[in-house]
PDB file of N, CA and C in Angstrom:
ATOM      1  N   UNK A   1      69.012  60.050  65.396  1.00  0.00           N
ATOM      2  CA  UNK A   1      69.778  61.255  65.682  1.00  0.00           C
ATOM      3  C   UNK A   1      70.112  61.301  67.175  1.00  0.00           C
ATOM      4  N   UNK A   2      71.225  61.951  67.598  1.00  0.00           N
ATOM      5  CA  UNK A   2      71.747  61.577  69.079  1.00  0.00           C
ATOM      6  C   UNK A   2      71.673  62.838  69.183  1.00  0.00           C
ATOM      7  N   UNK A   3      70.722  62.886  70.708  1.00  0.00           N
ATOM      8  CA  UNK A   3      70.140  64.363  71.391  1.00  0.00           C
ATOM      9  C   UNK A   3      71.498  65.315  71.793  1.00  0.00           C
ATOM     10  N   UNK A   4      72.751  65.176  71.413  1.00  0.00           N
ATOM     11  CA  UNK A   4      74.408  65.374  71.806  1.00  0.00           C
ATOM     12  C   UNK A   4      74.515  65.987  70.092  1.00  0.00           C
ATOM     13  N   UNK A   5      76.464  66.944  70.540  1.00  0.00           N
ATOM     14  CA  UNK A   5      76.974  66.499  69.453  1.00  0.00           C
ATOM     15  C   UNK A   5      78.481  66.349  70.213  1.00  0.00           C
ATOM     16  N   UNK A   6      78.921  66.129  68.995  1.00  0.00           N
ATOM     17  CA  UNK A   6      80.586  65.509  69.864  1.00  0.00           C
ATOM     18  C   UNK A   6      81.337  65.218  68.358  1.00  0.00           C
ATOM     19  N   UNK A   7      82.983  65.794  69.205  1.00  0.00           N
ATOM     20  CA  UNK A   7      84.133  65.848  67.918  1.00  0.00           C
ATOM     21  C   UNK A   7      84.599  64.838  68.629  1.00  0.00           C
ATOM     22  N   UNK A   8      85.403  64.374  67.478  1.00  0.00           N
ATOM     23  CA  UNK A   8      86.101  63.033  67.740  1.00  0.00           C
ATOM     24  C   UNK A   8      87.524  63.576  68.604  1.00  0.00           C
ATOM     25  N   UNK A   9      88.248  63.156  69.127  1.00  0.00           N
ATOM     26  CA  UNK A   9      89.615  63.679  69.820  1.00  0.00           C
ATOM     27  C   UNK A   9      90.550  63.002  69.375  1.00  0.00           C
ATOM     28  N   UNK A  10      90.946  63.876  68.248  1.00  0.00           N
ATOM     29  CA  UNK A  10      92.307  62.890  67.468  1.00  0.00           C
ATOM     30  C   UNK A  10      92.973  63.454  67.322  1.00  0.00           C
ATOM     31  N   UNK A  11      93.211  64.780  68.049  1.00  0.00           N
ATOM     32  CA  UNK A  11      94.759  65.602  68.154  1.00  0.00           C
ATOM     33  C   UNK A  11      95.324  65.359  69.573  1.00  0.00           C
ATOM     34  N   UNK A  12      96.169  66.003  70.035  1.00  0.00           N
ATOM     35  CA  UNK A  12      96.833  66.228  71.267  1.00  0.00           C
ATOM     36  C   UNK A  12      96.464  67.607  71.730  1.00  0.00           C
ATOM     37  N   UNK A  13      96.558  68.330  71.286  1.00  0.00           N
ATOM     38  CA  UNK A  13      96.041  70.121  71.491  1.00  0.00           C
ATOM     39  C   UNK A  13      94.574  69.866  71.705  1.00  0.00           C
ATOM     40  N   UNK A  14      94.058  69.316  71.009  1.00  0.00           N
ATOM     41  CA  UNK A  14      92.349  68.973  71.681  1.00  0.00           C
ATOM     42  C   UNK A  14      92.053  68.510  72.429  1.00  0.00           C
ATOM     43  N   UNK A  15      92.769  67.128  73.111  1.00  0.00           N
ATOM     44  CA  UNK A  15      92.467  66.942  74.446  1.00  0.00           C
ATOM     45  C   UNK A  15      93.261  67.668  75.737  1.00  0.00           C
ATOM     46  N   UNK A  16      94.153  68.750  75.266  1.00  0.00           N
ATOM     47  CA  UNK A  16      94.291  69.205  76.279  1.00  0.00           C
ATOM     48  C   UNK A  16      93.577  70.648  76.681  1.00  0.00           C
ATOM     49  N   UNK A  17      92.801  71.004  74.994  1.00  0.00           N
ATOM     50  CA  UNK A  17      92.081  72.024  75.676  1.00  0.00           C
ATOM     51  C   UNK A  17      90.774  71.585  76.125  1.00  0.00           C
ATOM     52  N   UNK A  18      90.338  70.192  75.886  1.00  0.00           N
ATOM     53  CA  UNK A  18      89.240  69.574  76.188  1.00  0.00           C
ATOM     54  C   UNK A  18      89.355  68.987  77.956  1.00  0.00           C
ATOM     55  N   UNK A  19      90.204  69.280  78.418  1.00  0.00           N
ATOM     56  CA  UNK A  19      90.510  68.389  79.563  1.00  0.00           C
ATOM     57  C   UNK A  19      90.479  70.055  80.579  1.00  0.00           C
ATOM     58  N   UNK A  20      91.198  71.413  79.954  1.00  0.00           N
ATOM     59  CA  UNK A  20      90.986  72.402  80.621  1.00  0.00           C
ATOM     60  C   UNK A  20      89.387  72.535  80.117  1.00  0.00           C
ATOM     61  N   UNK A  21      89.023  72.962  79.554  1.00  0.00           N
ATOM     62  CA  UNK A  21      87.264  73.362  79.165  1.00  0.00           C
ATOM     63  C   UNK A  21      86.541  72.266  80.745  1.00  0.00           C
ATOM     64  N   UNK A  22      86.848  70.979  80.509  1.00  0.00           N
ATOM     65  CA  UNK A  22      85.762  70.332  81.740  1.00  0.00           C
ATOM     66  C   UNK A  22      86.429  70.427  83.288  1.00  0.00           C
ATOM     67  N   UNK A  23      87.461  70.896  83.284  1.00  0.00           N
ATOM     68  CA  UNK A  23      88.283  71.226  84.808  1.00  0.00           C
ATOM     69  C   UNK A  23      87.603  72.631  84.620  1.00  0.00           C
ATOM     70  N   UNK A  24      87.585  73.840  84.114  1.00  0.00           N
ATOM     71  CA  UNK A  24      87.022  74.684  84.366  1.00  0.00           C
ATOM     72  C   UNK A  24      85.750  75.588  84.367  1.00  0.00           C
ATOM     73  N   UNK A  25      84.899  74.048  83.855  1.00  0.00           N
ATOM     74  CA  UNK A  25      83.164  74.355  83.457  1.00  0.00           C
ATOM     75  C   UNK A  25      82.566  74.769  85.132  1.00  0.00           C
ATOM     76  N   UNK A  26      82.563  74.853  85.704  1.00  0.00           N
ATOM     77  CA  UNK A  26      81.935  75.015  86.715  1.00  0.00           C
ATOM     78  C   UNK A  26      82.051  76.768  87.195  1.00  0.00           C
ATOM     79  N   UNK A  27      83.432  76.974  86.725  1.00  0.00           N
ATOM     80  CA  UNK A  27      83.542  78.480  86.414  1.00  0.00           C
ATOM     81  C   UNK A  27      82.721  79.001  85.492  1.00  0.00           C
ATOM     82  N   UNK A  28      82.746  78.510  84.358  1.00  0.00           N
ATOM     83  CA  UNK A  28      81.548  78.959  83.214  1.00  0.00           C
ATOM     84  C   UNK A  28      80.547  78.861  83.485  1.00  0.00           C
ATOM     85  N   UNK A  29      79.928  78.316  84.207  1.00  0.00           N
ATOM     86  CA  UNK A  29      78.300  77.775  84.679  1.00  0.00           C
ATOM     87  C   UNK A  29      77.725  78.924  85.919  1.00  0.00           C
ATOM     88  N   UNK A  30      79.227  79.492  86.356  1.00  0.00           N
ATOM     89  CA  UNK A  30      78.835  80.312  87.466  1.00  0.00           C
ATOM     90  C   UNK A  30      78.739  79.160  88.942  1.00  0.00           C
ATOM     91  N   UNK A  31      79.046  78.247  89.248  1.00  0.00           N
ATOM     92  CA  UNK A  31      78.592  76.911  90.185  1.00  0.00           C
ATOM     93  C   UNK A  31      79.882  77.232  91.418  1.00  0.00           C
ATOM     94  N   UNK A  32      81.125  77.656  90.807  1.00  0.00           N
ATOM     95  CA  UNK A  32      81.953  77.780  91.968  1.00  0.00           C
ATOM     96  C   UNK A  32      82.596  79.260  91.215  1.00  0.00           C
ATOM     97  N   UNK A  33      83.509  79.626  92.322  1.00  0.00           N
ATOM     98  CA  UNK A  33      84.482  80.935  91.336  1.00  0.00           C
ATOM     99  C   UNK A  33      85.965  80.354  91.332  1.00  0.00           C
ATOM    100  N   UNK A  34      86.420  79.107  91.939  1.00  0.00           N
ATOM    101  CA  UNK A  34      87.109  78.359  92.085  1.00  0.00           C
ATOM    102  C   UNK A  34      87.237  76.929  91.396  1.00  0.00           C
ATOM    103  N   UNK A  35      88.019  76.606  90.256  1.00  0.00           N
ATOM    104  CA  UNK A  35      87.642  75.322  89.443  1.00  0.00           C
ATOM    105  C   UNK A  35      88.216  73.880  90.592  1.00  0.00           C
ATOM    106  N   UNK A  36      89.012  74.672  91.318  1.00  0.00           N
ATOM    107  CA  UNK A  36      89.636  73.539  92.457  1.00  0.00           C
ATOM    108  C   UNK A  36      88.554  73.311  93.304  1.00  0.00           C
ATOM    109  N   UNK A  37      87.495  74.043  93.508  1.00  0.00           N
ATOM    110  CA  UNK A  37      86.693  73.894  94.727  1.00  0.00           C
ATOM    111  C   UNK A  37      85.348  72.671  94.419  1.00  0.00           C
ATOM    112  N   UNK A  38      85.784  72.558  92.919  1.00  0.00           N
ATOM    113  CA  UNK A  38      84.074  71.377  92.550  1.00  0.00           C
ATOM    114  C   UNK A  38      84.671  70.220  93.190  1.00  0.00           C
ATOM    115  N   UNK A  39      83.773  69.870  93.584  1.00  0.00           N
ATOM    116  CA  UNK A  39      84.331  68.386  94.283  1.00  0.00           C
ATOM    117  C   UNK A  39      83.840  67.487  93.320  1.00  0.00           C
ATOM    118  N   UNK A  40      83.452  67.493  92.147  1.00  0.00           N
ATOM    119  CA  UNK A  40      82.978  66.703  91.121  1.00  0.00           C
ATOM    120  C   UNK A  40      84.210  66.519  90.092  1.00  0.00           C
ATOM    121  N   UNK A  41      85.044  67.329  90.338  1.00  0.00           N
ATOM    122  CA  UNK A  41      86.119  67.469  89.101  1.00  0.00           C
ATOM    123  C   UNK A  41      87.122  65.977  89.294  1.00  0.00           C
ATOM    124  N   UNK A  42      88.028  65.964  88.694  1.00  0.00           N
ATOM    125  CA  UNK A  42      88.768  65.313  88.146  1.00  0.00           C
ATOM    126  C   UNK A  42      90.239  66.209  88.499  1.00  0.00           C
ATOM    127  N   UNK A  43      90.265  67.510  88.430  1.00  0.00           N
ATOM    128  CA  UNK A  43      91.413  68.099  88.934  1.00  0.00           C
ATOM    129  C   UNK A  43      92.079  67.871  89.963  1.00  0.00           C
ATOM    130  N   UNK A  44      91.466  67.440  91.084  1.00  0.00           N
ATOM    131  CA  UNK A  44      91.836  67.190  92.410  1.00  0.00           C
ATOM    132  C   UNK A  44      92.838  66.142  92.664  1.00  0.00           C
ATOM    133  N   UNK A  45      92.371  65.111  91.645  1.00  0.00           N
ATOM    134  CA  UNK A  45      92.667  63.945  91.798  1.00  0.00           C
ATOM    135  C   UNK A  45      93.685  63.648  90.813  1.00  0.00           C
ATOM    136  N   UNK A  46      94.158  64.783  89.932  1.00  0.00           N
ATOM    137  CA  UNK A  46      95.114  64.405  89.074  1.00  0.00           C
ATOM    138  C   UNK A  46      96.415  65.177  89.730  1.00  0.00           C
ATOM    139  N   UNK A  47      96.246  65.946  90.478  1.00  0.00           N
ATOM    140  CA  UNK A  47      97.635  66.714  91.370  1.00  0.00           C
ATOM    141  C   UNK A  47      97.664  66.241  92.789  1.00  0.00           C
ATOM    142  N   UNK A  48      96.809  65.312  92.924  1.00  0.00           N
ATOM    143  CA  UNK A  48      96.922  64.836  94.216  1.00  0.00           C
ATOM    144  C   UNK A  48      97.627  63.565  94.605  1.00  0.00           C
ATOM    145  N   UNK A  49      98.693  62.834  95.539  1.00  0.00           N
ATOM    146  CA  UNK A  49      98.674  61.416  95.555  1.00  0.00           C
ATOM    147  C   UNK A  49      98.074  60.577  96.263  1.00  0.00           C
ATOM    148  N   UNK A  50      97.193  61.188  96.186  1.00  0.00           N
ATOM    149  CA  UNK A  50      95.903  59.932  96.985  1.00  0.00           C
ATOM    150  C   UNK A  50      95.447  59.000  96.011  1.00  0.00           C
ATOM    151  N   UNK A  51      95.205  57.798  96.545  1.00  0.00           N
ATOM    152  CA  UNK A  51      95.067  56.800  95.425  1.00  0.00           C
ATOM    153  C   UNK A  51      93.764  56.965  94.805  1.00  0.00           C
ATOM    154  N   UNK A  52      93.917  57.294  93.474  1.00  0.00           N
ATOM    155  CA  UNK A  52      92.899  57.073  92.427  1.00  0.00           C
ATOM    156  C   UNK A  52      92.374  56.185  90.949  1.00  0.00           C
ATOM    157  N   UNK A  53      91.240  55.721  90.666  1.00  0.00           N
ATOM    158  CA  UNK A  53      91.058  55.198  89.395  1.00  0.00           C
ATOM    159  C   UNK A  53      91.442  56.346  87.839  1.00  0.00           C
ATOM    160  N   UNK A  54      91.682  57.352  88.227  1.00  0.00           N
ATOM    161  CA  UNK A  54      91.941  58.241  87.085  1.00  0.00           C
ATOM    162  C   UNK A  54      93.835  57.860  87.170  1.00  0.00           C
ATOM    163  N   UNK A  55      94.005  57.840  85.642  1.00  0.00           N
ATOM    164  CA  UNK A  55      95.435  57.777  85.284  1.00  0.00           C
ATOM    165  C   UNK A  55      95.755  58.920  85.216  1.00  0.00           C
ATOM    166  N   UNK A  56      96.621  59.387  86.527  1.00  0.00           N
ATOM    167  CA  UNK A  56      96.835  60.528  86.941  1.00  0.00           C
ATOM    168  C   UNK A  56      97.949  60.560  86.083  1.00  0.00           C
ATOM    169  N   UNK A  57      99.251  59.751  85.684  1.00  0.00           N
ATOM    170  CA  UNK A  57     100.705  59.461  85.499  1.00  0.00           C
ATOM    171  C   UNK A  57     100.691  60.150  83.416  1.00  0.00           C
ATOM    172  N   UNK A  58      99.234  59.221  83.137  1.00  0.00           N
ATOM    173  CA  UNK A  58      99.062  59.425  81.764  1.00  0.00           C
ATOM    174  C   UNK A  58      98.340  60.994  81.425  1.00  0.00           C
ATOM    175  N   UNK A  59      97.769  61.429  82.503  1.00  0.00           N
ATOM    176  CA  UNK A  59      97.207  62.979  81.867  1.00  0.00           C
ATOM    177  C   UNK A  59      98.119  63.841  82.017  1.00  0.00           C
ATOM    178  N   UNK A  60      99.087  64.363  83.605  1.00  0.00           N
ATOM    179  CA  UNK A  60     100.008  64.756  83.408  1.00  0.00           C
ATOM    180  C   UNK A  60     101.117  64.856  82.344  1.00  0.00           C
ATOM    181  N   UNK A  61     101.353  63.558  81.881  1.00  0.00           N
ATOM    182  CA  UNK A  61     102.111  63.449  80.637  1.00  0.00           C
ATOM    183  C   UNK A  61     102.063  64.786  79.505  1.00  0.00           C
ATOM    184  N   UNK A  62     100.516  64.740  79.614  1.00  0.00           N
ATOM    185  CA  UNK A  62     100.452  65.693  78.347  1.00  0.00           C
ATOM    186  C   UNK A  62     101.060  66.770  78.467  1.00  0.00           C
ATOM    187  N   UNK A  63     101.011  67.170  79.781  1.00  0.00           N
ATOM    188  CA  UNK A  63     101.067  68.664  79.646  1.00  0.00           C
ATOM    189  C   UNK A  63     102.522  68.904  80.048  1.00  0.00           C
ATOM    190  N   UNK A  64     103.620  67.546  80.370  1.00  0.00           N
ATOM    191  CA  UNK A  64     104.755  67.832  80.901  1.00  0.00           C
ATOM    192  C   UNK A  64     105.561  67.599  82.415  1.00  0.00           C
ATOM    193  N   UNK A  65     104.616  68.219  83.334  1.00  0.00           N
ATOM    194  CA  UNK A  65     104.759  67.922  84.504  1.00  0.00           C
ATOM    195  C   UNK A  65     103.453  68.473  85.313  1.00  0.00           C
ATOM    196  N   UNK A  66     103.586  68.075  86.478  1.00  0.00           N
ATOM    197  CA  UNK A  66     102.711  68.609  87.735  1.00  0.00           C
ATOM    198  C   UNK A  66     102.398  70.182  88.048  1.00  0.00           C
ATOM    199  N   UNK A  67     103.460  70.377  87.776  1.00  0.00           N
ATOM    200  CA  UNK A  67     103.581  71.959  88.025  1.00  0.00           C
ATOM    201  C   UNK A  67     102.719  72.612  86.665  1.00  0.00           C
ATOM    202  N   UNK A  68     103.510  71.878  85.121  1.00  0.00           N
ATOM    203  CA  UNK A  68     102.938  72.796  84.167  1.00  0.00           C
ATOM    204  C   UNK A  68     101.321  72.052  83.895  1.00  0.00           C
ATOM    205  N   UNK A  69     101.085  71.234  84.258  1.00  0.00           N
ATOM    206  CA  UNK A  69      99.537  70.932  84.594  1.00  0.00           C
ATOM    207  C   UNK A  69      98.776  71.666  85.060  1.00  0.00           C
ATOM    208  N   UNK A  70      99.069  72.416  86.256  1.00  0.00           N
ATOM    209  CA  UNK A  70      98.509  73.114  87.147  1.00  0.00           C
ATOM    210  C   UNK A  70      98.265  74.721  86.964  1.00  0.00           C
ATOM    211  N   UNK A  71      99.784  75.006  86.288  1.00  0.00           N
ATOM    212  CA  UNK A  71      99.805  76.122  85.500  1.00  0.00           C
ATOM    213  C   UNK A  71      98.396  76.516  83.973  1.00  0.00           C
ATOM    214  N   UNK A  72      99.125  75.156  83.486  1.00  0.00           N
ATOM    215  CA  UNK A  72      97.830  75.610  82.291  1.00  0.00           C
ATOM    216  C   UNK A  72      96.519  75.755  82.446  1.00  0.00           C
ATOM    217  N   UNK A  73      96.278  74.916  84.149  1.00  0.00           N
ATOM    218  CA  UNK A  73      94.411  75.347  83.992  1.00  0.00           C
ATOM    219  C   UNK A  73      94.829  76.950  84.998  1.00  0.00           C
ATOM    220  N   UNK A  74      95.762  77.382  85.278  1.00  0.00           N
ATOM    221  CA  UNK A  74      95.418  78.899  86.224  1.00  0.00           C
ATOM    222  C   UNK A  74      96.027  79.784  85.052  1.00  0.00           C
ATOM    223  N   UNK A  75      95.917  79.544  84.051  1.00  0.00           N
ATOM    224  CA  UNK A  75      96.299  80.355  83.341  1.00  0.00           C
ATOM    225  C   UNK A  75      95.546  80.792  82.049  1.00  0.00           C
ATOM    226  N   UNK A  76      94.550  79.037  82.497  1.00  0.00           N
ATOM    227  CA  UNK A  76      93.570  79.419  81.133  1.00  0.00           C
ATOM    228  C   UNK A  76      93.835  79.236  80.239  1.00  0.00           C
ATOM    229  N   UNK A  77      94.905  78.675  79.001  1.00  0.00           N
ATOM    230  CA  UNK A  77      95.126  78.940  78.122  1.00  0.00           C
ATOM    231  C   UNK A  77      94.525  78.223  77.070  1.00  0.00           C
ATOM    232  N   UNK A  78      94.685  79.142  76.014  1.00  0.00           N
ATOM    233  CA  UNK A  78      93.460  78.546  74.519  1.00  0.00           C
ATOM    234  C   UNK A  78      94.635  78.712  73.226  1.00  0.00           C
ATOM    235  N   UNK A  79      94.179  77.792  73.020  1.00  0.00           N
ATOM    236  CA  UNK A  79      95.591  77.806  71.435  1.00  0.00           C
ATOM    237  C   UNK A  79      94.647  78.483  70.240  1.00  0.00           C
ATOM    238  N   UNK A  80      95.188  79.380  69.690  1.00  0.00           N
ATOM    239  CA  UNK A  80      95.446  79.839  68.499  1.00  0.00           C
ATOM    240  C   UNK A  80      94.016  79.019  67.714  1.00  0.00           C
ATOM    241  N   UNK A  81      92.718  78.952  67.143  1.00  0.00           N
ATOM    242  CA  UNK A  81      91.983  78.008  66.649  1.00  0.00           C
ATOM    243  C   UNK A  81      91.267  76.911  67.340  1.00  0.00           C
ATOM    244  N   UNK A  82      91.500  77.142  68.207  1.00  0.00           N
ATOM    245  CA  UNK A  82      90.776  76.034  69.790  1.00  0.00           C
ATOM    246  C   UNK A  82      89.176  76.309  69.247  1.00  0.00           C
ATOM    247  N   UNK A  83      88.442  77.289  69.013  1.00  0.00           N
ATOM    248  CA  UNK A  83      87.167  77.867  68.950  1.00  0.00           C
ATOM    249  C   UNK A  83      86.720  76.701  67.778  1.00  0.00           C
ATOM    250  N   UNK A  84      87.112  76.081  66.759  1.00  0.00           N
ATOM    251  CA  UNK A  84      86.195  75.170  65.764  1.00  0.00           C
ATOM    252  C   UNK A  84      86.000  73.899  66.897  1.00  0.00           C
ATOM    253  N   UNK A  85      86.167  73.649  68.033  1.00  0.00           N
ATOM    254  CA  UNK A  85      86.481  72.665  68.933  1.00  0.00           C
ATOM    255  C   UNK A  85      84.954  72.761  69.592  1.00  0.00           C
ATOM    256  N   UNK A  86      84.339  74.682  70.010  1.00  0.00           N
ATOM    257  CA  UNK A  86      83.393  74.497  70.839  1.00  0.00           C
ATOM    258  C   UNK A  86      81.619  73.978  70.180  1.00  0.00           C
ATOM    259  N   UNK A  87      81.506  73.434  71.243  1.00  0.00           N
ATOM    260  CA  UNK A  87      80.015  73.456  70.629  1.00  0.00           C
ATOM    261  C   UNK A  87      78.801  74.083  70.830  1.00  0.00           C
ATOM    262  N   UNK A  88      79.398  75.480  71.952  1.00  0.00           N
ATOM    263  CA  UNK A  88      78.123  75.937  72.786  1.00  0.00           C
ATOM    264  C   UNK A  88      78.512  77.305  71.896  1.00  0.00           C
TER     265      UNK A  88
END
């Protein structure tokens, strides 16, 4: 038995609410009040052009552009049924 649990990610709507949920865990945890301010994130580095190992070109994709990337994590948004997704 694996001390975890975990959904498989085989939609598109799931990894993009899965990609806001871990850009903005640090808000949930209480750790920053700012999801831009973790220096552990992955956010930084996907709106930034400083050279990185994260495929900045391929996550953007999802969401459209830079701008609406940026938008969807300050805006928070949760689709309609997102909740069978959580595990906490």
């Amino acid at each position: 038995m694996l001390p975890y649990k975990r959904i498989l990610v085989d939609k598109e709507d799931y990894l993009l609410i899965l990609i806001n949920y871990i850009h903005r865990n640090p808000i949930h945890h209480g750790l920053k009040d700012n999801f831009s301010d973790w220096k552990y994130s992955s956010y930084n580095a996907c709106i930034s052009d400083k050279p990185t190992k994260i495929k900045r070109e391929e996550i953007i994709s999802f969401f459209g552009s830079k701008d609406d990337f940026i938008k969807f994590h300050q805006e928070n948004k949760e689709k309609p049924g997102s909740e069978k997704y959580y595990l906490e």
